[in-house]
Protein backbone atom coordinates (compact mmCIF):
# COMPACT_ATOMS: atom_id res chain seq x y z
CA UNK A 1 -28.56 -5.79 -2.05
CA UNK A 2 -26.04 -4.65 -4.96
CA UNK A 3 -22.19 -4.33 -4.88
CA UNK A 4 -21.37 -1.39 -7.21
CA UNK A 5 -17.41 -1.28 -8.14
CA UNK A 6 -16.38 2.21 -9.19
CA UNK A 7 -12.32 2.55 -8.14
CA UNK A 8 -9.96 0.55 -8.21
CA UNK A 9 -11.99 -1.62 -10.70
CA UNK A 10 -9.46 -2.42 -14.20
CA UNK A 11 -6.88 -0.51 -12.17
CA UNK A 12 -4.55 -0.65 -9.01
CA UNK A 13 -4.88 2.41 -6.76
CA UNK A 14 -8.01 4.39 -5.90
CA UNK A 15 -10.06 2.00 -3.88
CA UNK A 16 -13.44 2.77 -3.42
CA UNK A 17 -16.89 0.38 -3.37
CA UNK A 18 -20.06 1.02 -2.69
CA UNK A 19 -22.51 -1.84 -0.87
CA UNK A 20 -26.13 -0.97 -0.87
CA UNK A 21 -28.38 -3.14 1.92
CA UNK A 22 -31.48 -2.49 3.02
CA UNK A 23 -31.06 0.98 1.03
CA UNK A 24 -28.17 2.60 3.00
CA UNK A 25 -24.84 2.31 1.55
CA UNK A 26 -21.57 1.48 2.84
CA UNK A 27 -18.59 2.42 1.38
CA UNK A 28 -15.35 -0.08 1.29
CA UNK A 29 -12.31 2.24 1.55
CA UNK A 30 -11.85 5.18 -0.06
CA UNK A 31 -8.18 5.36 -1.15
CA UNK A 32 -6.07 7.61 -3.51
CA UNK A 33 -5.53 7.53 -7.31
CA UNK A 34 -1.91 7.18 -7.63
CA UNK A 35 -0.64 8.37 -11.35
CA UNK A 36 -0.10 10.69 -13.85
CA UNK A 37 -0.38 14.16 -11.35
CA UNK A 38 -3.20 16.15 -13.89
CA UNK A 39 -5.43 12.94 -14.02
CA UNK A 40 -5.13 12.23 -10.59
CA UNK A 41 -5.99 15.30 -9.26
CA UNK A 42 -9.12 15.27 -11.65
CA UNK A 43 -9.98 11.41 -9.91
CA UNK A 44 -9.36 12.33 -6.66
CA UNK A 45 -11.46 15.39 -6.13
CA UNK A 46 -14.48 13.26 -8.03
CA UNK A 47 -16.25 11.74 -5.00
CA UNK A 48 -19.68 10.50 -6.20
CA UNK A 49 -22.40 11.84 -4.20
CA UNK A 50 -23.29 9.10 -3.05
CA UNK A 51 -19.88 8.42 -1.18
CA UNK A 52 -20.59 11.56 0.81
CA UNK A 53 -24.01 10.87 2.08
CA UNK A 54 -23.01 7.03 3.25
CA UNK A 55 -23.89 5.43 6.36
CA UNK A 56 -20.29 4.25 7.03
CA UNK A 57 -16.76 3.43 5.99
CA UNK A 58 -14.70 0.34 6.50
CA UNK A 59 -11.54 0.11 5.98
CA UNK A 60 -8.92 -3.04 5.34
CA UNK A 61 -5.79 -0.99 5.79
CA UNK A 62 -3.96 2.16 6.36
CA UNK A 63 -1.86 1.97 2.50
CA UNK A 64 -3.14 5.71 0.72
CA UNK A 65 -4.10 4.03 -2.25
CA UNK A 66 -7.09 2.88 0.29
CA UNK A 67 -7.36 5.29 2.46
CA UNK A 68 -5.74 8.30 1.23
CA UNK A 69 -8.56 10.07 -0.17
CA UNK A 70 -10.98 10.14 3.28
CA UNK A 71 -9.64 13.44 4.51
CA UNK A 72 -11.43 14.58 1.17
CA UNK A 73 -14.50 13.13 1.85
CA UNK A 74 -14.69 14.37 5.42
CA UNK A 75 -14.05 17.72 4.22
CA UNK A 76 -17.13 17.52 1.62
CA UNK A 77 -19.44 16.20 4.28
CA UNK A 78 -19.22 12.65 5.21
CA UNK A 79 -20.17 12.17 8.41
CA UNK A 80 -20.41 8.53 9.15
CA UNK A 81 -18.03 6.20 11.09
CA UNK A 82 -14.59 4.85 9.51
CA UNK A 83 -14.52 1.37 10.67
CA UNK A 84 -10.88 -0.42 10.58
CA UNK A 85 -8.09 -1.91 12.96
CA UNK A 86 -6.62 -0.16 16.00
CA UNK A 87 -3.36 -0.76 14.32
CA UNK A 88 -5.08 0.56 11.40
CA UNK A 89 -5.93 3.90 12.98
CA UNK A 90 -2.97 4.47 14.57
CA UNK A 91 -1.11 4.14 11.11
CA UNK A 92 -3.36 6.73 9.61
CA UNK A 93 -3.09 8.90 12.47
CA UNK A 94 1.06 9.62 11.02
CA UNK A 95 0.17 8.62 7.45
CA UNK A 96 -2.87 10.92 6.55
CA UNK A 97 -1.30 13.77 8.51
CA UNK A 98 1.81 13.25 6.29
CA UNK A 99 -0.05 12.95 2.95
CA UNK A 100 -1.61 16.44 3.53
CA UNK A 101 2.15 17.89 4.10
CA UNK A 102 3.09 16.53 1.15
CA UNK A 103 0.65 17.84 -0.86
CA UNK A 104 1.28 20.90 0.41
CA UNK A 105 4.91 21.19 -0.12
CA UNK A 106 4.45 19.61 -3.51
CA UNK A 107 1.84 22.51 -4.33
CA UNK A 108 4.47 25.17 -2.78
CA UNK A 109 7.18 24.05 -4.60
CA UNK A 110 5.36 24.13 -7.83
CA UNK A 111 3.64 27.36 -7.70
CA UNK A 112 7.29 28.83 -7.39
CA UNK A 113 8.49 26.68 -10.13
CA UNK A 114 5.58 28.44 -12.12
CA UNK A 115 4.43 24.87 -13.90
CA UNK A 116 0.90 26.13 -14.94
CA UNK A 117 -0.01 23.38 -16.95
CA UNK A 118 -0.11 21.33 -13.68
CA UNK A 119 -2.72 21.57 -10.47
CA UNK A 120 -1.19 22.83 -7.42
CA UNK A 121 -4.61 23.22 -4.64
CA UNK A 122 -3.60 20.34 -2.41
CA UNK A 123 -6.84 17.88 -2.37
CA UNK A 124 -7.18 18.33 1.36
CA UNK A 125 -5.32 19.82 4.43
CA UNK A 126 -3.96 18.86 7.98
CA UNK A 127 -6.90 19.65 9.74
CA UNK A 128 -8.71 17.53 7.21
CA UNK A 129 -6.58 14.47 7.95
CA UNK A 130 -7.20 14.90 11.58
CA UNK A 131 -10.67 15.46 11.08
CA UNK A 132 -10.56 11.68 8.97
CA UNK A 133 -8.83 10.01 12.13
CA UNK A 134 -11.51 11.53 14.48
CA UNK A 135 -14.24 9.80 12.78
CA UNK A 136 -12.23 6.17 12.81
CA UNK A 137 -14.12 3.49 15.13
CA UNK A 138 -11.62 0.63 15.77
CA UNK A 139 -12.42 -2.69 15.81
CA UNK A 140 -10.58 -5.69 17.04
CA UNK A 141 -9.86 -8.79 14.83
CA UNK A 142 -12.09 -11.38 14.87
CA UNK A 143 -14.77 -9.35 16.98
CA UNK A 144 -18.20 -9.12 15.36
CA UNK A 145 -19.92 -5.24 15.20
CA UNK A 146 -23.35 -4.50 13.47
CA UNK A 147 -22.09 -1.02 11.27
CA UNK A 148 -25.56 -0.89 9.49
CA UNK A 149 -29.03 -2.09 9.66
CA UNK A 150 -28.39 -5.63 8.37
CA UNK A 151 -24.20 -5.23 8.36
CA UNK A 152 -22.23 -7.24 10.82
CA UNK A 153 -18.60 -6.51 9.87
CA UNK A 154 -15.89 -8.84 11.14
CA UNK A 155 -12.00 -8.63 10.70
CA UNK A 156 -9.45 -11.35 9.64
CA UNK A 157 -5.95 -11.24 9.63
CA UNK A 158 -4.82 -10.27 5.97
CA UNK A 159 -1.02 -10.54 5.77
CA UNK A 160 -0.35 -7.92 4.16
CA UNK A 161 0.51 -4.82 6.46
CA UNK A 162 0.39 -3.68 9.74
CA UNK A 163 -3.07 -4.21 11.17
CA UNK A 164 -4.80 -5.52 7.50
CA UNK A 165 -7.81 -7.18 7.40
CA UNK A 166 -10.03 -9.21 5.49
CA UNK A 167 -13.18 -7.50 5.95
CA UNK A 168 -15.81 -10.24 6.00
CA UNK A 169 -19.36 -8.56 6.15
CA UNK A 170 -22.34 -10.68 6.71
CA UNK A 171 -25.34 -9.38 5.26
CA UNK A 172 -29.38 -9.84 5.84
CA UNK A 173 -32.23 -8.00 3.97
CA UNK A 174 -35.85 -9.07 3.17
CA UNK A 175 -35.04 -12.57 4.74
CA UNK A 176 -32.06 -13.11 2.46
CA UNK A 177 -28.59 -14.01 4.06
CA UNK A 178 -25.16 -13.21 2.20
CA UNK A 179 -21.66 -13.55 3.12
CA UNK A 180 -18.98 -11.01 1.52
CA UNK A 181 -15.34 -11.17 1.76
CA UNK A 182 -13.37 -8.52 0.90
CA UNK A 183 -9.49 -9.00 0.64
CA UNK A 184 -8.19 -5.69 0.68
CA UNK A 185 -4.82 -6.08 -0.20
CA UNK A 186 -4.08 -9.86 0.71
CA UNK A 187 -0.21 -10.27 1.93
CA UNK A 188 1.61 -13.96 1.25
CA UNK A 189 1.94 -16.40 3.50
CA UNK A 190 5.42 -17.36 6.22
CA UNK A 191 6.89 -14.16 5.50
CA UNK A 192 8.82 -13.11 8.69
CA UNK A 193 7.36 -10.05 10.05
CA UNK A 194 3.49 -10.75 10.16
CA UNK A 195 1.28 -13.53 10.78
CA UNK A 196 -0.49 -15.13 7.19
CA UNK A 197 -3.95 -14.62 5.82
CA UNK A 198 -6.50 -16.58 7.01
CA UNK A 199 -9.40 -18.50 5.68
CA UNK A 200 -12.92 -17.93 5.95
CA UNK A 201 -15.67 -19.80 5.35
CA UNK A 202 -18.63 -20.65 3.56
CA UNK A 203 -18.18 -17.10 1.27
CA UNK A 204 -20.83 -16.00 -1.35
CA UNK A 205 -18.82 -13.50 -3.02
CA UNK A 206 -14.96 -12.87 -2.63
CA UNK A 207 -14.04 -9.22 -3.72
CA UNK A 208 -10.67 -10.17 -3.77
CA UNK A 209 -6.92 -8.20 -5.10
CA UNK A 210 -5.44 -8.94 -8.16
CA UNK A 211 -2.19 -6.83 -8.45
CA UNK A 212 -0.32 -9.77 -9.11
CA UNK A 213 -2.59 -11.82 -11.17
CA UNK A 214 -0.33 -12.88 -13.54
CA UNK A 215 2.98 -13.10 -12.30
CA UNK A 216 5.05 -14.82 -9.80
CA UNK A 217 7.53 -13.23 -6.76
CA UNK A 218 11.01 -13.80 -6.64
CA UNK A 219 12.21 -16.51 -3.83
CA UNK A 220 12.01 -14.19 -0.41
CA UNK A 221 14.96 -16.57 0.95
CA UNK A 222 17.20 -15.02 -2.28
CA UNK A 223 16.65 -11.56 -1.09
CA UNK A 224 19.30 -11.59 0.91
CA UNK A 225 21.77 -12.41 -1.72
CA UNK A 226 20.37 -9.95 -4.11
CA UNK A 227 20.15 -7.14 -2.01
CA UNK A 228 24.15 -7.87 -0.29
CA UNK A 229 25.14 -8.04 -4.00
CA UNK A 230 23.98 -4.70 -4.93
CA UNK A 231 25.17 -2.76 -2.06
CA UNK A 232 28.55 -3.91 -2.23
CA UNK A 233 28.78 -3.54 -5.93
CA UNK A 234 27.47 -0.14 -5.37
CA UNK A 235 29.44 1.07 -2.00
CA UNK A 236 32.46 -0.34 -3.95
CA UNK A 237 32.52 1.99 -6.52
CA UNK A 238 32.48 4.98 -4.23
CA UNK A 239 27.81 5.03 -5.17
CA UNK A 240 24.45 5.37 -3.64
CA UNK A 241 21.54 3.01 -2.85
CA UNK A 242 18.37 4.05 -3.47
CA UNK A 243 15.30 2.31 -1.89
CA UNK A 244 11.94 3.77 -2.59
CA UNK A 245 9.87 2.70 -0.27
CA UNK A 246 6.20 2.30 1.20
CA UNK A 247 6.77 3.78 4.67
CA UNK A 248 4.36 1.30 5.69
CA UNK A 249 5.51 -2.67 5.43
CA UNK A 250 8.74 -2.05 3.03
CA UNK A 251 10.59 0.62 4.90
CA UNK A 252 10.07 -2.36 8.00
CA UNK A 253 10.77 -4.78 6.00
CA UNK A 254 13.81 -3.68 3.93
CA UNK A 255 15.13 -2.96 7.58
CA UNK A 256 14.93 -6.04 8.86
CA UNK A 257 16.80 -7.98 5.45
CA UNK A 258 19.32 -5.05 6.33
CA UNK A 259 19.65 -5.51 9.84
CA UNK A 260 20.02 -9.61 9.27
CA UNK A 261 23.02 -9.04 7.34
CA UNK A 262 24.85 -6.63 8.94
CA UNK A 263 24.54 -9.40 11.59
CA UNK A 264 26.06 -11.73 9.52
CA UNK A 265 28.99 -9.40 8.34
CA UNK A 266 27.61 -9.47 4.64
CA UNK A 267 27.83 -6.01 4.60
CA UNK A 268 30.25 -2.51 4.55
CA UNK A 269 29.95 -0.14 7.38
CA UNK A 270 28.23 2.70 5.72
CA UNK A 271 25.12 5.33 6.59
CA UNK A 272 21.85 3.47 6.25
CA UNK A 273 19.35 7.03 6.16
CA UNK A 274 15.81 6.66 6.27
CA UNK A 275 14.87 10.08 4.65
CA UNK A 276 11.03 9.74 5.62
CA UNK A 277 9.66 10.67 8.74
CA UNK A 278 6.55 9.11 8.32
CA UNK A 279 8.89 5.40 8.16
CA UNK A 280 10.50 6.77 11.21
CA UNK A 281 7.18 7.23 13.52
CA UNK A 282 5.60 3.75 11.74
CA UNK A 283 8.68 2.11 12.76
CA UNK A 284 7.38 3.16 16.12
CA UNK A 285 3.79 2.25 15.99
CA UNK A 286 4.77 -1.39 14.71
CA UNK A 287 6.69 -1.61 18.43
CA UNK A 288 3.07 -0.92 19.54
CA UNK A 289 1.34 -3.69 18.14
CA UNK A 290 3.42 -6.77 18.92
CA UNK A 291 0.13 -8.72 18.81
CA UNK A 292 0.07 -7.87 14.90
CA UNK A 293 3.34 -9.13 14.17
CA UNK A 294 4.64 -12.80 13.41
CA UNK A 295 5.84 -14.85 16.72
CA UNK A 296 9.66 -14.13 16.42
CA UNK A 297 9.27 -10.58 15.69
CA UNK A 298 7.19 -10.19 18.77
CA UNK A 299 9.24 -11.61 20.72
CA UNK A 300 12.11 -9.44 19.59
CA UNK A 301 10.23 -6.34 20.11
CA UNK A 302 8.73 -7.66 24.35
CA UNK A 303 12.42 -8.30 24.91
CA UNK A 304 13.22 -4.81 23.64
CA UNK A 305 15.85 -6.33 20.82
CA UNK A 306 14.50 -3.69 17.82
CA UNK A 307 14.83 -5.39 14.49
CA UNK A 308 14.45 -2.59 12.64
CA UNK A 309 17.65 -0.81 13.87
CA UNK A 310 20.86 -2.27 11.40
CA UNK A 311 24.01 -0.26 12.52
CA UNK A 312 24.74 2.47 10.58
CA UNK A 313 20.87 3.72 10.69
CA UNK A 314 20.51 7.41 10.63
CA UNK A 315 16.88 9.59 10.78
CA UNK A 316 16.51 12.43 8.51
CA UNK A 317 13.89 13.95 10.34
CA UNK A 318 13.67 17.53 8.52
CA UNK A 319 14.02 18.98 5.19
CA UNK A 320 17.32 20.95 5.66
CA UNK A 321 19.13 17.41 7.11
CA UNK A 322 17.29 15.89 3.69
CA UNK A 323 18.53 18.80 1.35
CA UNK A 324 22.37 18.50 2.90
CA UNK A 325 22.29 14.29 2.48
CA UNK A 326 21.12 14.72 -1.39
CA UNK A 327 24.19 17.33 -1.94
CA UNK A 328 26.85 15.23 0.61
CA UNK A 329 27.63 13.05 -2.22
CA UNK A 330 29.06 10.36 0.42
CA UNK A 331 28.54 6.32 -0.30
CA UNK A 332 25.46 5.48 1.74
CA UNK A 333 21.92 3.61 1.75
CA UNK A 334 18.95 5.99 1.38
CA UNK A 335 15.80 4.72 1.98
CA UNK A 336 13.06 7.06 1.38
CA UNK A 337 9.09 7.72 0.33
CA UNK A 338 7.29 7.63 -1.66
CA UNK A 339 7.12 3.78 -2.88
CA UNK A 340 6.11 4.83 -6.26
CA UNK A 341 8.25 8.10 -6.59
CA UNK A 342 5.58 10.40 -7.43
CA UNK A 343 5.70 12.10 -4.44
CA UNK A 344 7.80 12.91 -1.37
CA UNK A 345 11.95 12.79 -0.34
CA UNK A 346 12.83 9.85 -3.05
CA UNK A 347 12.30 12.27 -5.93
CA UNK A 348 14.49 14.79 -4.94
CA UNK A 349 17.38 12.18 -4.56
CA UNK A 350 16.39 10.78 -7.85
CA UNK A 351 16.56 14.01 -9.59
CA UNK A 352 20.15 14.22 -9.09
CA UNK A 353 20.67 10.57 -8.36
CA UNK A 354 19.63 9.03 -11.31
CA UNK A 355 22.10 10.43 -13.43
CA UNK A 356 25.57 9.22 -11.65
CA UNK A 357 26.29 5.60 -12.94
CA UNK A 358 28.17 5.06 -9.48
CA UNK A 359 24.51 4.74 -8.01
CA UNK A 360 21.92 1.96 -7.68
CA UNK A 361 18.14 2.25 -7.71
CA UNK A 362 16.70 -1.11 -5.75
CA UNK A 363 12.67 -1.21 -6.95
CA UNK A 364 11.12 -3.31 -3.88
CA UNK A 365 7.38 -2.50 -4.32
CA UNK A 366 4.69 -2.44 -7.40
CA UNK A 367 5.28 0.77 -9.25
CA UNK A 368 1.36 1.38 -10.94
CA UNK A 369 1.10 2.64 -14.21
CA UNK A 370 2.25 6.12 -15.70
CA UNK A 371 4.53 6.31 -12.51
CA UNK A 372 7.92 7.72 -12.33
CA UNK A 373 8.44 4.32 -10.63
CA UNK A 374 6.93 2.56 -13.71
CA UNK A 375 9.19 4.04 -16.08
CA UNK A 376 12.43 2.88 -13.59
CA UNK A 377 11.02 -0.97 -13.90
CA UNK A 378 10.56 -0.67 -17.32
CA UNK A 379 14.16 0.26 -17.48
CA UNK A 380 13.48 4.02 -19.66
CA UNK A 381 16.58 5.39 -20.76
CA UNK A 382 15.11 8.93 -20.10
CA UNK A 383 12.41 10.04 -17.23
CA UNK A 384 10.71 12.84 -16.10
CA UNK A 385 11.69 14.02 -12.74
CA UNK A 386 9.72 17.30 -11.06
CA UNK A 387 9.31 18.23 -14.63
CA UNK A 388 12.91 18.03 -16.05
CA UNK A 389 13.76 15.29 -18.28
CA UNK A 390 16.44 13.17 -16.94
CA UNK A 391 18.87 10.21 -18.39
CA UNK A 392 18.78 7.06 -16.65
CA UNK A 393 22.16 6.61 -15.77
CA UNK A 394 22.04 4.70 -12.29
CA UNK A 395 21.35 1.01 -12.43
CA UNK A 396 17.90 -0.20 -11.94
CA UNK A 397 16.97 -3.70 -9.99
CA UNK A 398 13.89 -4.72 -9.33
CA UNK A 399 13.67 -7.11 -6.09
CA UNK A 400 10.15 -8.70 -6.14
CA UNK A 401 10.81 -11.09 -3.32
CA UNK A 402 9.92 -8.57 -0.62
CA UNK A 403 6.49 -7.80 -2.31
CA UNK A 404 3.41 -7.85 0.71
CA UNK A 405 0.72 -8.74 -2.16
CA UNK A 406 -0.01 -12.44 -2.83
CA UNK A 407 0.99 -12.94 -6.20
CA UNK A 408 -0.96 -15.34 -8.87
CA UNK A 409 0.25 -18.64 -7.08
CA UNK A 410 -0.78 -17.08 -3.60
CA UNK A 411 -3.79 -15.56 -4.81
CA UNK A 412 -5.26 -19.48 -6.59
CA UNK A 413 -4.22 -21.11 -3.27
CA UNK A 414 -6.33 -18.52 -1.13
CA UNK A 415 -9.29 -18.78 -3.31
CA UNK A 416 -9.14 -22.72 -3.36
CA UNK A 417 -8.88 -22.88 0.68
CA UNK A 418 -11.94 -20.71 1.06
CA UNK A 419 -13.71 -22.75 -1.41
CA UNK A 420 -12.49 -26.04 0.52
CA UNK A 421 -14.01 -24.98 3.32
CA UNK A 422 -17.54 -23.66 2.43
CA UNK A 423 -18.29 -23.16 -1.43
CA UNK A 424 -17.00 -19.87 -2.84
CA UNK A 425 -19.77 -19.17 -5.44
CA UNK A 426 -18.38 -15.80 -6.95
CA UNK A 427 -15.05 -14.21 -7.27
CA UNK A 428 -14.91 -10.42 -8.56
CA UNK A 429 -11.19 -9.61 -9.16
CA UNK A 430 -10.46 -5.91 -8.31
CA UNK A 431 -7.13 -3.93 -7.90
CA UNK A 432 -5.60 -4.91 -10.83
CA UNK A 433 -4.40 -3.91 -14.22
CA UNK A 434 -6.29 -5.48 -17.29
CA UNK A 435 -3.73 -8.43 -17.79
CA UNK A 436 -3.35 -9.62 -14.56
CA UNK A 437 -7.02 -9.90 -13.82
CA UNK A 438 -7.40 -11.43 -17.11
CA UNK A 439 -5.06 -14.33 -16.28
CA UNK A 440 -6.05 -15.13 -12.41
CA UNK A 441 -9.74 -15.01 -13.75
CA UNK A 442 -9.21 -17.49 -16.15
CA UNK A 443 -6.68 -19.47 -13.95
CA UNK A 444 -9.78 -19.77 -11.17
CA UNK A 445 -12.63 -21.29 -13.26
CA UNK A 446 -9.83 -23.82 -14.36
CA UNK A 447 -9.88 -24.54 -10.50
CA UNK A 448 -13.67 -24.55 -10.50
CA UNK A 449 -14.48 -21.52 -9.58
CA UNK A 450 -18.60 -20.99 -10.95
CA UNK A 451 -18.53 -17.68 -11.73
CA UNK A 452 -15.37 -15.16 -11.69
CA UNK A 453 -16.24 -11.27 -12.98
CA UNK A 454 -13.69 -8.27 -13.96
CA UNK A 455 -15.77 -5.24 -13.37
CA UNK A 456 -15.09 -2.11 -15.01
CA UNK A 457 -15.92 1.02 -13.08
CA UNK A 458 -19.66 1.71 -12.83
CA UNK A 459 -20.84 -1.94 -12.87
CA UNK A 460 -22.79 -3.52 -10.49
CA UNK A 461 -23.26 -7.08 -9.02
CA UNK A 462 -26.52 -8.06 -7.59
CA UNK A 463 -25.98 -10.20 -4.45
């Protein structure tokens, strides 16, 4: 049996492992690079071969930077099952669909802006995504399934999104028992919309996140405060809110913090416009899945009291209503994809938004390297927006409260509970930039941990 790491591995987006028992291989996730455009379009059309010939997929969750890039491996041949979450599924059923639109549009819109320096063959289209969906086997949490000669796959509540899982595999060959747990993305514990990661036991090797390895979140209970500051500073003098978001978790989330104040009367009565229709229809799926969600949101949602709907709250469902809000001018709340402005409706506010210093751009997500979003938190005086260099005019806050990753505190305390429970004996940080895995590896064998690896791509971990 052999783990071999190959994306994701020294960086944050492009998830994809390969676990070889009993010589057939499955494959954990197979997400999208998410960066500079010309390098990831060279990543993402680079499947390995063997990630097309693999018995099997599972997946932890529906974010694109883990499952963005199966409509591409479906379309060079993979025929196995995607194993994941019916939540799961139904999230990628909107999201994948979406992605291939984009990529379209994005391609459109740059062959007539005759860029030739950059790639414009979308990595995969809508029949592609669909084609993805129809090979997705869902599995319930906490039932166990045998996906592969010697593979029993089981799903934990992660935390982190809608329908996320800690994929906990339990493995047999030549005799040999071994338990794997794979994080995914792991969320944080008592946040209000889902229920908190749970702990499994007696683990031989936790592939675990590391996104936040070396840093702490803002209070969640501030957010509030921040967020009612900065719209009334902004709505005050006659400006716009931006909110790139994730349409999955964030969109939901920055909703609810919204809608919670606007009860309260901490807030002016102006147009809240999600400009995304992919947040619009996973607004809708969460209402499907009460059973995902935390206790009080549940509840909310059986006795039909939405609390994702703050008053003011507009859809912008096509791109002529989009086009006509970005030239309106009018003090208002946009909330729009993508979370790390590479890509979708956010970029075309921010190319005209970013240079009025009436306007506010509200970062509530991790923005990966060589990102437009990137260069925002890192507070760049001038950007590059759809290829035209822009000043940065608007200001920029950063609101790491409402993050859905564990961050270095979270991420000790997880790996200490599964260790108090059965002995963790390895810990192979993934999904994370050279620093941060650097510090949580170090801050683990201080806890005890025996043996704690930072793979690069290409290495492998006998099990």
């Amino acid at each position: 049996m052999f783990l071999e790491f190959y994306g994701a591995a020294g960086q944050v987006t492009g998830s994809l492992h390969r676990l070889n028992v009993n010589h057939n291989d499955v494959l954990l996730e197979c997400g999208l690079f998410q960066g500079h455009r010309v390098e990831a379009h060279h990543l993402n059309r680079a499947a390995p071969d063997w990630a097309i010939k693999a018995e099997c997929v599972v997946l932890s969750h529906a974010h694109l930077d883990h499952s963005g890039n199966l409509p591409s491996l479906t379309r060079k041949g993979f025929k196995g099952n995607i194993y994941c979450t019916p939540a799961t599924r139904d999230l990628c059923s909107v999201m994948l669909r979406d992605s291939a639109m984009i990529q379209q549009q994005d391609a459109r819109y740059l062959q007539k802006k005759g860029d030739r320096g950059t790639p414009v063959e979308p990595l995969y289209d809508v029949e592609d995504a669909q084609q993805a969906v129809s090979q997705m086997v869902t599995v319930s949490p906490h039932r166990t399934l045998t996906i592969a000669r010697g593979v029993d796959l089981t799903f934990h509540d992660a935390g982190h999104v809608l329908g996320s899982s800690l994929v906990q595999l339990d493995l047999m060959e030549q005799g040999k028992r071994f338990r794997l747990l794979f994080t995914g993305d792991l969320g944080r514990a008592a946040l209000p919309l889902l229920k908190s990661p749970e702990i499994i036991s007696d683990v031989d090797l936790l592939l675990m996140e590391s996104t936040y390895g070396d840093r702490l979140h803002g209070d969640y209970n501030n957010i509030d405060e921040q967020l009612e500051a900065i719209v009334n500073k902004t709505i005050g003098r006659g400006g716009r809110v931006y909110i790139p978001t994730f349409a999955l978790e964030r969109a939901q989330e920055v909703l609810f913090v919204l809608e919670r104040l606007h009860e309260e009367g901490r807030l002016p009565d102006v147009p809240i416009y999600i400009d995304s229709p992919l947040a619009i229809a996973i607004t809708e799926i969460y209402k499907l899945h009460p059973e995902s969600l935390a206790p009080t949101i549940r509840d909310r949602i059986v006795e039909r009291n939405d609390p994702f709907s703050p008053p003011g709250l507009k859809y912008v469902s096509n791109v002529q209503h989009s086009i006509a809000l970005q030239r309106s001018g009018e003090p208002c709340i946009v909330i729009a994809g993508s979370g790390m402005c590479e890509g979708g409706r956010i970029v075309h506010h921010l190319q005209g938004g970013l240079e009025d210093r009436r306007n506010s751009v509200v970062i509530v997500g991790f923005m990966a390297q060589h990102t437009l979003g990137r260069r925002l938190v890192e507070r760049r005086d001038r950007v590059r927006v759809l290829g035209v260099e822009r000043d940065v005019l608007a200001e920029v806050h950063v609101l790491n409260g409402l993050s859905a990753h564990a961050d270095k505190d979270d991420l000790i305390d997880f790996t200490r509970a599964t260790a108090k429970i059965g002995n963790v004996r390895r810990v192979a940080l993934i999904h994370g930039e050279d620093d941060a895995r650097d510090a949580l590896a170090e801050a683990l064998r201080e806890i005890g941990v025996p043996r704690v690896l930072t793979p690069q791509k290409g290495d492998i971990e006998q099990l």
